[in-house]
C-alpha atoms as a PDB file:
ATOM      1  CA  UNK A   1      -7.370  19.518 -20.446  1.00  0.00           C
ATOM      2  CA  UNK A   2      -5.024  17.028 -21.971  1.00  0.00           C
ATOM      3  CA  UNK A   3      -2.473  17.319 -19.244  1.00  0.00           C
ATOM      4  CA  UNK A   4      -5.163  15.825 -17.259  1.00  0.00           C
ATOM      5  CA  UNK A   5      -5.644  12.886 -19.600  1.00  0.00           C
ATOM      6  CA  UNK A   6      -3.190  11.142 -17.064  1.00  0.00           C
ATOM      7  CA  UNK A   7      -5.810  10.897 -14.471  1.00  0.00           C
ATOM      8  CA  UNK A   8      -7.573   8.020 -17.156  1.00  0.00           C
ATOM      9  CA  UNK A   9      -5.117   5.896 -17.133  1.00  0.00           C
ATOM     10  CA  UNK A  10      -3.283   6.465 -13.694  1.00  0.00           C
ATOM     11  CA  UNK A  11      -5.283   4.207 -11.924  1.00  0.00           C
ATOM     12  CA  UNK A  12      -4.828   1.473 -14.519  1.00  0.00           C
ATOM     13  CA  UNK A  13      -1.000   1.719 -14.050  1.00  0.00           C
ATOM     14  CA  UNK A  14      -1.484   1.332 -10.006  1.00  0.00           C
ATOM     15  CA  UNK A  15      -3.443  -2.112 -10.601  1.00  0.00           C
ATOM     16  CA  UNK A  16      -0.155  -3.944 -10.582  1.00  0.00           C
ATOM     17  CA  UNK A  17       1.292  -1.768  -7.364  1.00  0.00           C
ATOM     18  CA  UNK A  18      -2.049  -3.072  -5.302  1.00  0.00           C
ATOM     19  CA  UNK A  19      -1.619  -6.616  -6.540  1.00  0.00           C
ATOM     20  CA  UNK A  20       1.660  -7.084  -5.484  1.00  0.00           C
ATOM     21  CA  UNK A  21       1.083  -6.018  -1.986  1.00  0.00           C
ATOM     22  CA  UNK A  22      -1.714  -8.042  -1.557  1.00  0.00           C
ATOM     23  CA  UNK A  23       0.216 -10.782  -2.397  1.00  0.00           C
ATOM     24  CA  UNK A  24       3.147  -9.789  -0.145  1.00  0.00           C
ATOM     25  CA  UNK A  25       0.858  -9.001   2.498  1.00  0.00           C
ATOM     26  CA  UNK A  26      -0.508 -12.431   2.236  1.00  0.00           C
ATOM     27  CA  UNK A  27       2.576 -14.297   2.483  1.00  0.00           C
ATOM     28  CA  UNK A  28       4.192 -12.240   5.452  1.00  0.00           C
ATOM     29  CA  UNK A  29       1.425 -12.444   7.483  1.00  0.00           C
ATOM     30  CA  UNK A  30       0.886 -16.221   7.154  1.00  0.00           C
ATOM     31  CA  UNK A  31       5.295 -16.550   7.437  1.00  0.00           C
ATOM     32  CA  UNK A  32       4.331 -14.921  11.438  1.00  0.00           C
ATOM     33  CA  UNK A  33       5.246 -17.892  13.563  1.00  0.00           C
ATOM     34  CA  UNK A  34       1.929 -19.085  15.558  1.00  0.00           C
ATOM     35  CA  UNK A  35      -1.213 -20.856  14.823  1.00  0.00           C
ATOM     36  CA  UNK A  36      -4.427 -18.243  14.837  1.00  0.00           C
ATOM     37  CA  UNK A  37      -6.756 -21.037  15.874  1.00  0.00           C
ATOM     38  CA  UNK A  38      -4.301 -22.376  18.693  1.00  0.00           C
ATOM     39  CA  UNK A  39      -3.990 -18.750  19.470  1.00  0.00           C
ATOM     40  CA  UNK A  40      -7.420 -18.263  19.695  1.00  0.00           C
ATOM     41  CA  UNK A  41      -8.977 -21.201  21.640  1.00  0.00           C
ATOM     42  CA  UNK A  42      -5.870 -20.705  24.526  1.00  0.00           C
ATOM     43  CA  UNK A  43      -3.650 -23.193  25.923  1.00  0.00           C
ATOM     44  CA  UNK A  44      -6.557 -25.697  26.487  1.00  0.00           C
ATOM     45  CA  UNK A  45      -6.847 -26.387  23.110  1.00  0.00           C
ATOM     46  CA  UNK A  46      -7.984 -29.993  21.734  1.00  0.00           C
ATOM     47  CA  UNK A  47      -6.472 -31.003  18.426  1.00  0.00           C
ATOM     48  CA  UNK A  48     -10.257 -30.896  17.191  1.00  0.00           C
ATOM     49  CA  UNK A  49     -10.901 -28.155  18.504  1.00  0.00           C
ATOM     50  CA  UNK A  50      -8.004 -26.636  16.381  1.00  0.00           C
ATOM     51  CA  UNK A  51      -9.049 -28.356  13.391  1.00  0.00           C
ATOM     52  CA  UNK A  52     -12.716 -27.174  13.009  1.00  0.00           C
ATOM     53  CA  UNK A  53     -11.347 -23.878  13.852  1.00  0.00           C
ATOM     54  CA  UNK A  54      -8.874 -24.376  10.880  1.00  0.00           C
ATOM     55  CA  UNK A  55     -11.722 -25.315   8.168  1.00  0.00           C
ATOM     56  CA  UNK A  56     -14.117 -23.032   9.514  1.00  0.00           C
ATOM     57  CA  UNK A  57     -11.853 -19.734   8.561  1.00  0.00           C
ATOM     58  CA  UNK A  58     -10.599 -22.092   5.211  1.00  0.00           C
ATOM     59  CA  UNK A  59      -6.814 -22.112   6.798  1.00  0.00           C
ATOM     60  CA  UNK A  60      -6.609 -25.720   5.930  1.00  0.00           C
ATOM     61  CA  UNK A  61      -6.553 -25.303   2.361  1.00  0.00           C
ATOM     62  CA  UNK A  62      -3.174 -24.486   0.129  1.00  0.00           C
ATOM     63  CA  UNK A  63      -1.548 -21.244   0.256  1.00  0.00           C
ATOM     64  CA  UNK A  64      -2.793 -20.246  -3.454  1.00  0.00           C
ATOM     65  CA  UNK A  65      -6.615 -21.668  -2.167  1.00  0.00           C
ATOM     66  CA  UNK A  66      -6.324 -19.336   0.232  1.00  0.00           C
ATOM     67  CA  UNK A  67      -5.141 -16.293  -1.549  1.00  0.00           C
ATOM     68  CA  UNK A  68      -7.693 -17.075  -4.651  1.00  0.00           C
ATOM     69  CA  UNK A  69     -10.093 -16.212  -1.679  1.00  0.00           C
ATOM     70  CA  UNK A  70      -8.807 -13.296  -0.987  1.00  0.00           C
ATOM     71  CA  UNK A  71      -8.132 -11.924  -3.880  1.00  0.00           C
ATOM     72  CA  UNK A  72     -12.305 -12.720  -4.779  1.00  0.00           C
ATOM     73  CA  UNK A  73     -13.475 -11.197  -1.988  1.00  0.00           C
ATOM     74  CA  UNK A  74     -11.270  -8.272  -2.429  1.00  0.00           C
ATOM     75  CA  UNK A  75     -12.724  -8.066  -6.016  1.00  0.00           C
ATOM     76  CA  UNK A  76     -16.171  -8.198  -4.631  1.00  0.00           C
ATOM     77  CA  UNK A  77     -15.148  -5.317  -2.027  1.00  0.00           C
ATOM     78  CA  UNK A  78     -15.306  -7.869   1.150  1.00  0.00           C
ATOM     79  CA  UNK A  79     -12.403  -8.322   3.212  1.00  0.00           C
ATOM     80  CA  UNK A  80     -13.359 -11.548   4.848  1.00  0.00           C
ATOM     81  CA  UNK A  81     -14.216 -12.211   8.566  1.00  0.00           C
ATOM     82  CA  UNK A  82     -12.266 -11.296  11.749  1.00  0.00           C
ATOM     83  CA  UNK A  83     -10.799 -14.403  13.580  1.00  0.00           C
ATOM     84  CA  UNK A  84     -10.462 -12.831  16.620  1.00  0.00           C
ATOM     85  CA  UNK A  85     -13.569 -10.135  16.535  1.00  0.00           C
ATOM     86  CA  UNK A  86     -15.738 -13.007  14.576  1.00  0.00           C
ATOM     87  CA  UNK A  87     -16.923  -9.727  12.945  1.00  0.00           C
ATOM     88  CA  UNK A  88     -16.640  -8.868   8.972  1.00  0.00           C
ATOM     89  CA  UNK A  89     -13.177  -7.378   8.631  1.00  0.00           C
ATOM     90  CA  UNK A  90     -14.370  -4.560   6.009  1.00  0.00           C
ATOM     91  CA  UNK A  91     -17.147  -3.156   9.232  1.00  0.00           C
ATOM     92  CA  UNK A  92     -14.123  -3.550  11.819  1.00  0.00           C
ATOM     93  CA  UNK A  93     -11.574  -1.099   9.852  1.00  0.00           C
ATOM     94  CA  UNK A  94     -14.716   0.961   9.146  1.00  0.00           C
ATOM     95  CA  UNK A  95     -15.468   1.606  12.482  1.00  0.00           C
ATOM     96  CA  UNK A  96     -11.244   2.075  13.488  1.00  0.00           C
ATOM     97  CA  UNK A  97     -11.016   4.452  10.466  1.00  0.00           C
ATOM     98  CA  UNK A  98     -12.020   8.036  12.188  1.00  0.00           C
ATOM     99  CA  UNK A  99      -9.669   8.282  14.543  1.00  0.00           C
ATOM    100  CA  UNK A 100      -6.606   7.389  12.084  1.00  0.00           C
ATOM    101  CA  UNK A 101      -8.052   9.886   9.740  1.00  0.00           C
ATOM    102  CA  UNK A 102      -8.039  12.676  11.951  1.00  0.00           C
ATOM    103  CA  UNK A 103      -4.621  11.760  13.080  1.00  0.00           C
ATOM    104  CA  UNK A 104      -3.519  11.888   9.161  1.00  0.00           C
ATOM    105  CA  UNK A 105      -5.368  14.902   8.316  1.00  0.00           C
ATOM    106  CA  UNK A 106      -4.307  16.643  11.600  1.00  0.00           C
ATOM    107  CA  UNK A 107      -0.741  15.707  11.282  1.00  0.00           C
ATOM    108  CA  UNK A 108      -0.294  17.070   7.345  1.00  0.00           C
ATOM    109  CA  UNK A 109      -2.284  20.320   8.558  1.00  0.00           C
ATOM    110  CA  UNK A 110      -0.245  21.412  10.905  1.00  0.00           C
ATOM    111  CA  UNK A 111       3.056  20.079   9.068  1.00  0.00           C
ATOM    112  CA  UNK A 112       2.014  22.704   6.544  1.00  0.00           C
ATOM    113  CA  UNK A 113       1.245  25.441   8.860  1.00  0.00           C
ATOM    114  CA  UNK A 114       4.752  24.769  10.451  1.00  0.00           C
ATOM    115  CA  UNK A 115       7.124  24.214   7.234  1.00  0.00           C
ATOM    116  CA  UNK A 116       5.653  27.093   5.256  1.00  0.00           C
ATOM    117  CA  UNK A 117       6.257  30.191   7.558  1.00  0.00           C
ATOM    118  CA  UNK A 118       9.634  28.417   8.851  1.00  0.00           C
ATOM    119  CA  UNK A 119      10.981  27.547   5.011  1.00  0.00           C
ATOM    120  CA  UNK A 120       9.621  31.100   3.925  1.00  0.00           C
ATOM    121  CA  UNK A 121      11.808  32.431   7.166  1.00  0.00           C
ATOM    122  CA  UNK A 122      14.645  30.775   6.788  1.00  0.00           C
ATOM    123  CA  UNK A 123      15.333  31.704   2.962  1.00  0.00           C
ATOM    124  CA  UNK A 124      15.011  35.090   3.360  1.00  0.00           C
ATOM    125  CA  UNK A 125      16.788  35.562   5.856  1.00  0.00           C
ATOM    126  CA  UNK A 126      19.321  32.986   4.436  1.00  0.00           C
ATOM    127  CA  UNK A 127      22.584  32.950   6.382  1.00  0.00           C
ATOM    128  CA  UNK A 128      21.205  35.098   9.659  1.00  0.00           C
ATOM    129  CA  UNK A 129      20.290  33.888  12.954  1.00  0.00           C
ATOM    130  CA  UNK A 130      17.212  32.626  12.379  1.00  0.00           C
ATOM    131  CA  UNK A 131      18.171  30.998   9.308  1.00  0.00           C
ATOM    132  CA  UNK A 132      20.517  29.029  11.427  1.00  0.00           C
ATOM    133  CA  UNK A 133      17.931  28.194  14.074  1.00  0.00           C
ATOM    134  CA  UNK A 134      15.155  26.680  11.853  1.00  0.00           C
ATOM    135  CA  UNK A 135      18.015  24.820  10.037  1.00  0.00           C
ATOM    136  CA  UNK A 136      19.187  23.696  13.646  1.00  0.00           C
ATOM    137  CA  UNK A 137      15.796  22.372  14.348  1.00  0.00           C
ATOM    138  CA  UNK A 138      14.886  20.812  11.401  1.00  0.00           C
ATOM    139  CA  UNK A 139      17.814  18.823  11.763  1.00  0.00           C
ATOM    140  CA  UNK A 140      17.453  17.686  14.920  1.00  0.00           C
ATOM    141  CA  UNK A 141      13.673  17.168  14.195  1.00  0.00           C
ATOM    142  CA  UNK A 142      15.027  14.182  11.769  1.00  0.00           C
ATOM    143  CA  UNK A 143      17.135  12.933  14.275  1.00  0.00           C
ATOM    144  CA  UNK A 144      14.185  12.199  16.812  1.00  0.00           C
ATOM    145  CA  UNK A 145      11.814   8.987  16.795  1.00  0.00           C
ATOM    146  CA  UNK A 146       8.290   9.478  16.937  1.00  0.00           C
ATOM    147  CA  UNK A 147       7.327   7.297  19.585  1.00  0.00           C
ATOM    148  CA  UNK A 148       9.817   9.090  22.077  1.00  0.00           C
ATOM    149  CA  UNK A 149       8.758  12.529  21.146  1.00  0.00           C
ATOM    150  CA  UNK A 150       5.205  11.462  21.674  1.00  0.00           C
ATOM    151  CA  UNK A 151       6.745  10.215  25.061  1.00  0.00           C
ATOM    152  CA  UNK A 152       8.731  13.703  25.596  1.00  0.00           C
ATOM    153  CA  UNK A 153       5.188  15.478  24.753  1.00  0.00           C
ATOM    154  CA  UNK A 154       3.278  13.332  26.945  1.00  0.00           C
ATOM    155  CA  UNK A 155       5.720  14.233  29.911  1.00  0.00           C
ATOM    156  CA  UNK A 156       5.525  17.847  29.280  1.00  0.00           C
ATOM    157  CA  UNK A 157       2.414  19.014  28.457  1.00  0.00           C
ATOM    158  CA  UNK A 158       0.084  15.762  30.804  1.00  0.00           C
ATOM    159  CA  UNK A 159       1.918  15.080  33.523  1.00  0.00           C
ATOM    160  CA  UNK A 160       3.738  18.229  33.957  1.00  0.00           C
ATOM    161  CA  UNK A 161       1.761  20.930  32.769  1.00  0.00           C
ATOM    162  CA  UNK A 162      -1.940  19.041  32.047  1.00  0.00           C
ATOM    163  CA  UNK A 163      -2.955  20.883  29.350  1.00  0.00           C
ATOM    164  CA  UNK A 164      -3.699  17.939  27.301  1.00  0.00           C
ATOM    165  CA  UNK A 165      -5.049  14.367  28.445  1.00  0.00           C
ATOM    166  CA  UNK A 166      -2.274  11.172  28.433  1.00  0.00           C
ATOM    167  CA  UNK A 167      -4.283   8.506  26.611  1.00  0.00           C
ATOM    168  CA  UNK A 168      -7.682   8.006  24.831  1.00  0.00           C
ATOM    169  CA  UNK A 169      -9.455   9.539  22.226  1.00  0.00           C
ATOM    170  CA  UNK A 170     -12.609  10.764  23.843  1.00  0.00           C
ATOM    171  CA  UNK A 171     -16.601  10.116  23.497  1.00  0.00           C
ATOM    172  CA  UNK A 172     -17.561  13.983  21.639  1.00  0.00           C
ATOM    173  CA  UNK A 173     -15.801  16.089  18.599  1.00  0.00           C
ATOM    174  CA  UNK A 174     -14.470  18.383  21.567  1.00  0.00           C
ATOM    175  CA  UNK A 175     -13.121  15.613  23.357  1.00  0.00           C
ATOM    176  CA  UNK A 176     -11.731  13.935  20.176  1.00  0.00           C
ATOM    177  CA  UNK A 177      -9.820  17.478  19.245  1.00  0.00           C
ATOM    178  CA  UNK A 178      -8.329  18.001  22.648  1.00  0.00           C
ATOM    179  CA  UNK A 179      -7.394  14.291  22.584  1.00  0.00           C
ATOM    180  CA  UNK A 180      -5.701  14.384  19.354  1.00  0.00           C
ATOM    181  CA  UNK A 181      -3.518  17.516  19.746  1.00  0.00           C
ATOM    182  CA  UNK A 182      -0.410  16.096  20.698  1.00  0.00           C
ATOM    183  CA  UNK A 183      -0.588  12.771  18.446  1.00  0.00           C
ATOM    184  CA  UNK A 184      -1.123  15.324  15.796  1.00  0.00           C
ATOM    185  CA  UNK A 185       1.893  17.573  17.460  1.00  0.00           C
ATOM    186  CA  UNK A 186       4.237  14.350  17.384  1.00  0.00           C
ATOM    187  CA  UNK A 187       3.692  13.203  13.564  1.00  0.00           C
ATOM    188  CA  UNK A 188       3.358  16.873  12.531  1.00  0.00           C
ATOM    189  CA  UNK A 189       7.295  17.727  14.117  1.00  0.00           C
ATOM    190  CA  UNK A 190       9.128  14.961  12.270  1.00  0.00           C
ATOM    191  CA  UNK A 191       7.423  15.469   9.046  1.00  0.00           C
ATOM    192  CA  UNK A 192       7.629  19.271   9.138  1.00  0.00           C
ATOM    193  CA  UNK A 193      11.081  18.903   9.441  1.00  0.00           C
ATOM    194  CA  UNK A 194      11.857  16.898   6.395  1.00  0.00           C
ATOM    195  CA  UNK A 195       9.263  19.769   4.455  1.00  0.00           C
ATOM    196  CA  UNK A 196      11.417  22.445   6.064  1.00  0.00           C
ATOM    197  CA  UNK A 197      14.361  21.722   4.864  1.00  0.00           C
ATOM    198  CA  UNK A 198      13.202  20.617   1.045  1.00  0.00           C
ATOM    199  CA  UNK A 199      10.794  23.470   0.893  1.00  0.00           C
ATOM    200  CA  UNK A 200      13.978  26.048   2.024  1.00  0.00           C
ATOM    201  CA  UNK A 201      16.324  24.499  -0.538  1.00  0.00           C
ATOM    202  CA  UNK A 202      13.710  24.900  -3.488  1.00  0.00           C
ATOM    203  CA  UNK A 203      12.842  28.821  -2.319  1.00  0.00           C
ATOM    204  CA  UNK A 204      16.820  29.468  -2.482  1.00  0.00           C
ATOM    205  CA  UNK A 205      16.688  28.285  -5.973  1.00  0.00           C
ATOM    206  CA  UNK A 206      14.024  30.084  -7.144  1.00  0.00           C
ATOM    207  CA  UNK A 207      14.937  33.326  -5.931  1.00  0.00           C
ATOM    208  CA  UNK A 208      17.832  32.820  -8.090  1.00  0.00           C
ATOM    209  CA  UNK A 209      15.843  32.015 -11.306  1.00  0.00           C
ATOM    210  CA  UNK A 210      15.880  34.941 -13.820  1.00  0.00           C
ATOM    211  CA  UNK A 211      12.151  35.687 -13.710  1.00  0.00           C
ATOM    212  CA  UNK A 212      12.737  36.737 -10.171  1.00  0.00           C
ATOM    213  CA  UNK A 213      15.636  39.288 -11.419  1.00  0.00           C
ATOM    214  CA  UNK A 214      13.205  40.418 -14.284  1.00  0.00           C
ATOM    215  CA  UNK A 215      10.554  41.262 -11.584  1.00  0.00           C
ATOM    216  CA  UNK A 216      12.627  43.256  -9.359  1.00  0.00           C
ATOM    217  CA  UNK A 217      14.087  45.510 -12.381  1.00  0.00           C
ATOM    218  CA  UNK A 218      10.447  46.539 -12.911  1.00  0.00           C
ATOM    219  CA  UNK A 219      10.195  47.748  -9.456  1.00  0.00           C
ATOM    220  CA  UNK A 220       7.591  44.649  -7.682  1.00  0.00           C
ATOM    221  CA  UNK A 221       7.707  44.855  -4.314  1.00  0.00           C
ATOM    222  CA  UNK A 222      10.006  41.483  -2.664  1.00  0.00           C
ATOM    223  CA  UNK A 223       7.102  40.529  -0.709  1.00  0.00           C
ATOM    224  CA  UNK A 224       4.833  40.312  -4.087  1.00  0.00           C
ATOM    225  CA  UNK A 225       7.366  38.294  -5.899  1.00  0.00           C
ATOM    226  CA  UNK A 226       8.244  35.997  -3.152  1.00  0.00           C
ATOM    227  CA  UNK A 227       4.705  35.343  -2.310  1.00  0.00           C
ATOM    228  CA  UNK A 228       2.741  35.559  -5.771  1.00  0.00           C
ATOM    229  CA  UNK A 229       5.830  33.655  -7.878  1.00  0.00           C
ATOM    230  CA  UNK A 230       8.355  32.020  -5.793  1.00  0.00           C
ATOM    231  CA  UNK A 231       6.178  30.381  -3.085  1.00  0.00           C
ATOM    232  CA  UNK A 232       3.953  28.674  -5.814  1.00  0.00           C
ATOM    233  CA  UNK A 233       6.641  27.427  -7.778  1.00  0.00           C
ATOM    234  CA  UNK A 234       8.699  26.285  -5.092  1.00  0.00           C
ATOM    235  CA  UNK A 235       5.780  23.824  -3.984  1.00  0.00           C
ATOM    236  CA  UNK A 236       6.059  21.459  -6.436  1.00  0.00           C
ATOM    237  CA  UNK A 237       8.583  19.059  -5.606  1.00  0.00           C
ATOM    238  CA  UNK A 238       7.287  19.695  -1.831  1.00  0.00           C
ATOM    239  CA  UNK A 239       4.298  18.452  -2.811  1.00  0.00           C
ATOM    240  CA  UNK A 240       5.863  15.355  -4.132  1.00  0.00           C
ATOM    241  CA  UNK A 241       7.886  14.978  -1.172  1.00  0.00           C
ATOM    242  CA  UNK A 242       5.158  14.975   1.142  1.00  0.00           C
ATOM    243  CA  UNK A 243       3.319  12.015  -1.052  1.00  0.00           C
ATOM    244  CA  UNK A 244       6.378  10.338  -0.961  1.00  0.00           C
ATOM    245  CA  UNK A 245       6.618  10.458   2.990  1.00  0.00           C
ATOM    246  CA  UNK A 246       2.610   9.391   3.291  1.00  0.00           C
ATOM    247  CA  UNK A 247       4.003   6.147   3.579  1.00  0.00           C
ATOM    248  CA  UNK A 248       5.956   6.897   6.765  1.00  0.00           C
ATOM    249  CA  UNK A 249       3.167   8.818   7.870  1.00  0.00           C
ATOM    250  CA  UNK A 250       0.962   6.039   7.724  1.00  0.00           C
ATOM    251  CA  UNK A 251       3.286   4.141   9.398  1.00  0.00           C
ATOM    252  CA  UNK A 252       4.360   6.503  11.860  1.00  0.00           C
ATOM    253  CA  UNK A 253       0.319   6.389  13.107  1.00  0.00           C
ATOM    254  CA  UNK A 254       0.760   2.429  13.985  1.00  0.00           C
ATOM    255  CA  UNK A 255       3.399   3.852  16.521  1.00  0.00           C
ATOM    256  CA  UNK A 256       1.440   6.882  17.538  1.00  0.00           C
ATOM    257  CA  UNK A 257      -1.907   5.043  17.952  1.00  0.00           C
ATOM    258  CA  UNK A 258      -0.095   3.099  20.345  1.00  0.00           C
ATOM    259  CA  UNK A 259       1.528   5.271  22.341  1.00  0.00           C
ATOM    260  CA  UNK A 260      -1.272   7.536  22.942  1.00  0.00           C
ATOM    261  CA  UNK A 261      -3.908   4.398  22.961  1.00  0.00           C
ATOM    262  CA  UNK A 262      -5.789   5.769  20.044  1.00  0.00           C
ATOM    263  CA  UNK A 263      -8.656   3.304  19.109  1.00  0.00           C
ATOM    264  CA  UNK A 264      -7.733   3.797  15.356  1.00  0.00           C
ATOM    265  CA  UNK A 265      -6.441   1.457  12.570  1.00  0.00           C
ATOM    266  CA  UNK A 266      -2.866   1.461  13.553  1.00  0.00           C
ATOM    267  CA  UNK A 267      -3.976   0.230  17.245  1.00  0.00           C
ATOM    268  CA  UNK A 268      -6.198  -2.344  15.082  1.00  0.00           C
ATOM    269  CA  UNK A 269      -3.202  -3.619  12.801  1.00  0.00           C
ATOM    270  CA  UNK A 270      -0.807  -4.172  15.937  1.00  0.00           C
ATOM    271  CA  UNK A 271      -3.255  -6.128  18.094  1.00  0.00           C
ATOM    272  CA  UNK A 272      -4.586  -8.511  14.838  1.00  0.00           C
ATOM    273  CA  UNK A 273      -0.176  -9.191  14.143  1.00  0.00           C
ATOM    274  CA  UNK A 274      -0.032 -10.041  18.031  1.00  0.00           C
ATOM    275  CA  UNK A 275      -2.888 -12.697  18.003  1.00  0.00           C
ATOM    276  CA  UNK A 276      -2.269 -13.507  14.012  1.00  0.00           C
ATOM    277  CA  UNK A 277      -5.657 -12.548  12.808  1.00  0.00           C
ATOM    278  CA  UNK A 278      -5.257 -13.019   9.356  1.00  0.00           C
ATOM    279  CA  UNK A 279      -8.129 -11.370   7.904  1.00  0.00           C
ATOM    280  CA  UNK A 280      -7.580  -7.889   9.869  1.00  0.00           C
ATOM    281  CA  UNK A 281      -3.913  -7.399   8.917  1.00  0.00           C
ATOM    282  CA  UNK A 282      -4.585  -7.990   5.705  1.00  0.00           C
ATOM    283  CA  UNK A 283      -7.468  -5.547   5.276  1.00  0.00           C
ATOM    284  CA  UNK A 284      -5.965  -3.108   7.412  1.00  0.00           C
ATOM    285  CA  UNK A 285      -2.801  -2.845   4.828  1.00  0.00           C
ATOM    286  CA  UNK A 286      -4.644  -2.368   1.960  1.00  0.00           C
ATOM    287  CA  UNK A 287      -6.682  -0.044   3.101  1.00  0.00           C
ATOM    288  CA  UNK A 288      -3.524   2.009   3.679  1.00  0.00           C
ATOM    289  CA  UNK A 289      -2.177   0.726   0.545  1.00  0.00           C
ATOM    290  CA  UNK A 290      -4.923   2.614  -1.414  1.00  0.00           C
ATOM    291  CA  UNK A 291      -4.859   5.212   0.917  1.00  0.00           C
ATOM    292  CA  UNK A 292      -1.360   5.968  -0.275  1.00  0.00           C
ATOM    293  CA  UNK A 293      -2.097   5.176  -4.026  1.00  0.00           C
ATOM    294  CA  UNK A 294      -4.288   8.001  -3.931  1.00  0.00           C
ATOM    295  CA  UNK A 295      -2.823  10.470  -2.222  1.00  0.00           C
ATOM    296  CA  UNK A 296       0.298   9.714  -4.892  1.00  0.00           C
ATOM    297  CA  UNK A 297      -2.575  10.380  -7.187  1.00  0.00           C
ATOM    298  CA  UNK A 298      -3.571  13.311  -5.994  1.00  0.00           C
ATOM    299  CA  UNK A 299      -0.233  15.261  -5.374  1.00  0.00           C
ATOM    300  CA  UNK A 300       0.352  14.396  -9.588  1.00  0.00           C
ATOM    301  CA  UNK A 301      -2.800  16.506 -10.132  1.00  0.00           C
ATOM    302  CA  UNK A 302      -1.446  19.022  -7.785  1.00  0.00           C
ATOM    303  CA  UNK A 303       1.621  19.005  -9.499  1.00  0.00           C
ATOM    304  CA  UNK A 304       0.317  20.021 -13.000  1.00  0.00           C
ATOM    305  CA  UNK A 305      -1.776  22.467 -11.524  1.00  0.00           C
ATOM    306  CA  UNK A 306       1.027  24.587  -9.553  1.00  0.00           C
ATOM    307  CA  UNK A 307       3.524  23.765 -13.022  1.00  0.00           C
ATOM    308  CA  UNK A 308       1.610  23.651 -16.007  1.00  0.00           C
ATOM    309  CA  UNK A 309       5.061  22.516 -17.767  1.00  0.00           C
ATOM    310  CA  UNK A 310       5.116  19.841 -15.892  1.00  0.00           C
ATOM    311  CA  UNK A 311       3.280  16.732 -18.439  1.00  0.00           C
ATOM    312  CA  UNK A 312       2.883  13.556 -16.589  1.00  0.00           C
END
């Protein structure tokens, strides 16, 4: 158990790494051109108006006021209250939260269910046709944005074929899975293909390693060793690489949301920039801040569990 000792003291190290974008994320969002309380009242405004507006929400005070503020609340687990929504920020995210969570879970799911049989393909049959196929595609996969694949889906398989609905997210869990294939299709392509290609590169170098040499002079079957030895081993930096990209996956859902009019976070975090609602952007990105501290947190643990050399 001592390689897990980590896990203790992990979270103490990622302290700093939250702090810091808070305090980034406070001073971008306030460097948006634009007034929220102008923004808010309209063009009709009265200077008064604006003012009470402006001490009701505390956006009169100094920059470090306000961020002393935040930073409370955010030690108390509040998040403050929505400009815009007049709601409390931490119930608003809450209640956007779902649908970005399927679209997360949905996309890394079927990521996996595409890069594993495609790497596995393509290194075994390393220099053959289809070894140059899934290397074609994964390349061009890299080469594609997200929001126009989402747009090439859309055209394809709604308005051409109508398998799958345009826009929306839907009111039951049948509704919701039907409305989330393709959003889930779109992130799922461009990540698999960064996975594909790291995933075949490791598999090539462990078929090399002498363990694999030892096993076939005692007469295992390919399939065995592949499968049982080189697969598992051939995970781990994978798995690191797919942390890594959880940032651009996170990201990538702000686009998504929007293209397919999801009613998630992303959606959230575009529309509170657009009419500067402080509050929302602000608890929006750390929520996806954490989000990504932990999944970082959990691929380590993965990572000593498929290597148990590996001491972190």
């Amino acid at each position: 158990m001592y390689r897990y000792r980590f896990v203790l003291f992990r979270p103490l190290q990622l302290l700093p790494v939250l702090l810091g974008i808070s305090i980034v994320t406070f001073m971008l969002v306030r460097a948006i051109p634009g007034d929220p309380a102008r923004i808010l009242l309209g063009v009709r405004s009265t200077p008064a108006a604006i003012a009470r507006i402006r001490a009701q929400y505390g956006l009169d005070q100094p920059l470090w006021v306000q961020y002393g503020y935040f930073l409370k609340n955010l030690l108390q687990g509040e998040l403050g209250r929505s400009i815009v929504y007049r709601v409390d920020t931490g119930k608003l995210i809450l209640s956007r939260i779902e649908p970005t969570l399927y679209l997360i879970l949905g996309s890394v799911l079927l990521a996996l269910l595409l890069t594993v049989p495609l790497a596995a393909a393509a290194a075994r049959q390393r220099g053959k046709a289809a070894d140059q196929l899934i290397r074609l595609l994964s390349t061009a996969g890299l080469g594609f944005p997200a929001f126009w694949l989402g747009i090439m889906l859309i055209l394809l398989f709604s308005v051409t074929l109508g398998w799958f609905p345009v826009s929306g997210y839907g009111s039951d869990w049948l509704e919701q899975l039907h409305h989330m294939v393709l959003p889930c299709l779109t992130v799922a392509l461009a990540l698999s293909a960064v996975l594909t290609r790291n995933l075949r590169a490791s598999l090539l170098a462990e078929l090399k390693a002498d363990y694999v040499t030892a096993a076939r002079a005692r007469g295992q079957e390919e399939g065995r060793i592949f499968w049982r030895h080189v697969m598992p081993n051939s995970l781990v930096p994978t798995v690191n690489l797919l942390a890594v990209n959880i940032g651009w996956l996170i990201g990538s859902t702000v686009v998504i949301e929007s293209v397919f009019a999801i009613p998630g976070m992303g959606q959230l975090l575009v529309k509170a920039i657009f009419s500067r609602d402080y509050m929302v952007v602000q608890g929006v990105v750390m929520v996806f801040a954490l989000a990504t501290v932990a999944v970082n947190l959990l691929a380590d643990l993965l990572t000593v569990a498929l290597d148990p050399r590996v001491k972190l």
